[in-house]
Structures are given as structure tokens and as C-alpha cells.
Protein backbone atom coordinates (compact mmCIF):
# COMPACT_ATOMS: atom_id res chain seq x y z
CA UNK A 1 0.00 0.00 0.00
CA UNK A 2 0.97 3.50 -1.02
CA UNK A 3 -0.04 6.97 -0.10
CA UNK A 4 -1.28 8.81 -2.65
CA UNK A 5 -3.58 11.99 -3.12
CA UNK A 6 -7.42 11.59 -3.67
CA UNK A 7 -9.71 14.05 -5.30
CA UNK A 8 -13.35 14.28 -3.43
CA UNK A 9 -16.04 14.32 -5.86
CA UNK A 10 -18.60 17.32 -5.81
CA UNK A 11 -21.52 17.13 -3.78
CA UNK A 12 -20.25 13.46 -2.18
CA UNK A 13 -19.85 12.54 1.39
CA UNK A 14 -16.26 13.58 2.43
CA UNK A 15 -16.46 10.62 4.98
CA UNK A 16 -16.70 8.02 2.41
CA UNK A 17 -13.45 6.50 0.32
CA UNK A 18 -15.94 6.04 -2.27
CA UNK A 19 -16.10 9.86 -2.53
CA UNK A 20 -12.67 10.24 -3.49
CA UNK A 21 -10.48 9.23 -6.79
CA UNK A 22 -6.55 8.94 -6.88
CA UNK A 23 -4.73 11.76 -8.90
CA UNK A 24 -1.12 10.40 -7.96
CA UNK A 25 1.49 11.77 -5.89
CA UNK A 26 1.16 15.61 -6.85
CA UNK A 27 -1.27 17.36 -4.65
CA UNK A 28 -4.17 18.48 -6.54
CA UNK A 29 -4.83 22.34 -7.21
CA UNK A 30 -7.33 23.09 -4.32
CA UNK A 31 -8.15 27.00 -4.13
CA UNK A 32 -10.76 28.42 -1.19
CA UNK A 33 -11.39 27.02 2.50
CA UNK A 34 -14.17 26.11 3.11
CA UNK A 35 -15.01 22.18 2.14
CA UNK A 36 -12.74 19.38 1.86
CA UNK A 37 -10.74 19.14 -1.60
CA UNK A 38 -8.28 16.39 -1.43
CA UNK A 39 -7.14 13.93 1.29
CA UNK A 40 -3.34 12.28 1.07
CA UNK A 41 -4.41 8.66 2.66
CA UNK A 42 -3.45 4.90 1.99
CA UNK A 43 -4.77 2.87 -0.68
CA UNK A 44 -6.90 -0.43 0.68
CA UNK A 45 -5.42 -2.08 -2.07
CA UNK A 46 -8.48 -1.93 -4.19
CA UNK A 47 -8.34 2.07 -4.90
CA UNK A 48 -10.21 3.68 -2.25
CA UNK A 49 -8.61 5.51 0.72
CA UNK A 50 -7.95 4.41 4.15
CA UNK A 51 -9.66 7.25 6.48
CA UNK A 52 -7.88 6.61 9.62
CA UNK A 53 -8.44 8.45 12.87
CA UNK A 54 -5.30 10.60 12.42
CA UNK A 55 -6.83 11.82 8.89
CA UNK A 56 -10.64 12.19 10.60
CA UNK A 57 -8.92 14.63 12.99
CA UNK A 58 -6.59 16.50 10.35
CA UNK A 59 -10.01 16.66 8.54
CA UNK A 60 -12.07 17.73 11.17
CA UNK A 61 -8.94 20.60 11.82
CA UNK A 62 -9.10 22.00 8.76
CA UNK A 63 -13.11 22.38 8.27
CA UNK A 64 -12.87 23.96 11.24
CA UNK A 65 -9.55 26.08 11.07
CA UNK A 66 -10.27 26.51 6.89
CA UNK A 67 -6.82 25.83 6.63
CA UNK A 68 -5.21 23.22 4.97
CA UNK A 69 -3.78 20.55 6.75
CA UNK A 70 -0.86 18.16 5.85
CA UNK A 71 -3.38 15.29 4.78
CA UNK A 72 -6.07 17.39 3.58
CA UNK A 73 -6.51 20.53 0.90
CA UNK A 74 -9.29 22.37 0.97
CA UNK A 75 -11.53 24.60 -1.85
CA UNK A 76 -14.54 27.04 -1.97
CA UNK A 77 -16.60 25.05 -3.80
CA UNK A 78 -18.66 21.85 -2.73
């Protein structure tokens, strides 16, 4: 398993891995603050990201910071 960067999809549940698709190792061009962009998170080995607790809380940081967090990018729109 690798970390990699995952794109959230508009309008999907930033909770779910299913939300998200792998754009590689570059992190993804996220402007704004206010909703989760992209998440840097293990692979499960069948595409989807691993949302551990330490990514939940870097999450939950920058929703409520709207700042970007080492794991997690942030943009304006949903």
C-alpha cells in the first residue's frame, strides 16, 4: 500500500473513500477554504482511501480552522 492523493467528488460525502479518486502523488490544485478538496491517505489495495483516525482529525482541523492541513486541501466550492 501507497499513499497517494485523492480528489473528493462534488456534492459526495467527504467521509466516504468512495467519494474520493486517486490523482497520484502531486497534490491536486485546491483554491478556497471552506469544504474538503483532497485527502493524502493509503490505498486499501483496491483504490479507495484508508480514512484513519489521524486523517478524521486532520479533517475535522481544517473544516474547522479553513486551513489546509498536511493530509487534507481544501476549496470554496462543494
Amino acid at each position: 500500500m501507497a499513499f497517494t492523493w485523492y480528489l473528493k467528488s462534488f456534492g459526495s460525502d467527504p467521509n466516504s473513500p468512495a467519494s474520493y479518486s486517486s490523482v497520484g502523488s502531486t497534490p491536486p490544485s485546491c483554491p478556497g477554504t471552506t469544504k474538503i478538496c483532497a485527502i493524502f491517505a493509503d490505498d486499501n489495495g483496491l483504490g479507495d482511501p484508508i480514512i484513519d483516525s489521524n486523517l478524521q482529525s486532520q479533517m475535522t482541523t481544517a473544516l474547522n480552522t479553513s486551513a489546509d492541513q498536511p493530509r487534507v486541501l481544501l476549496r470554496s466550492t462543494n
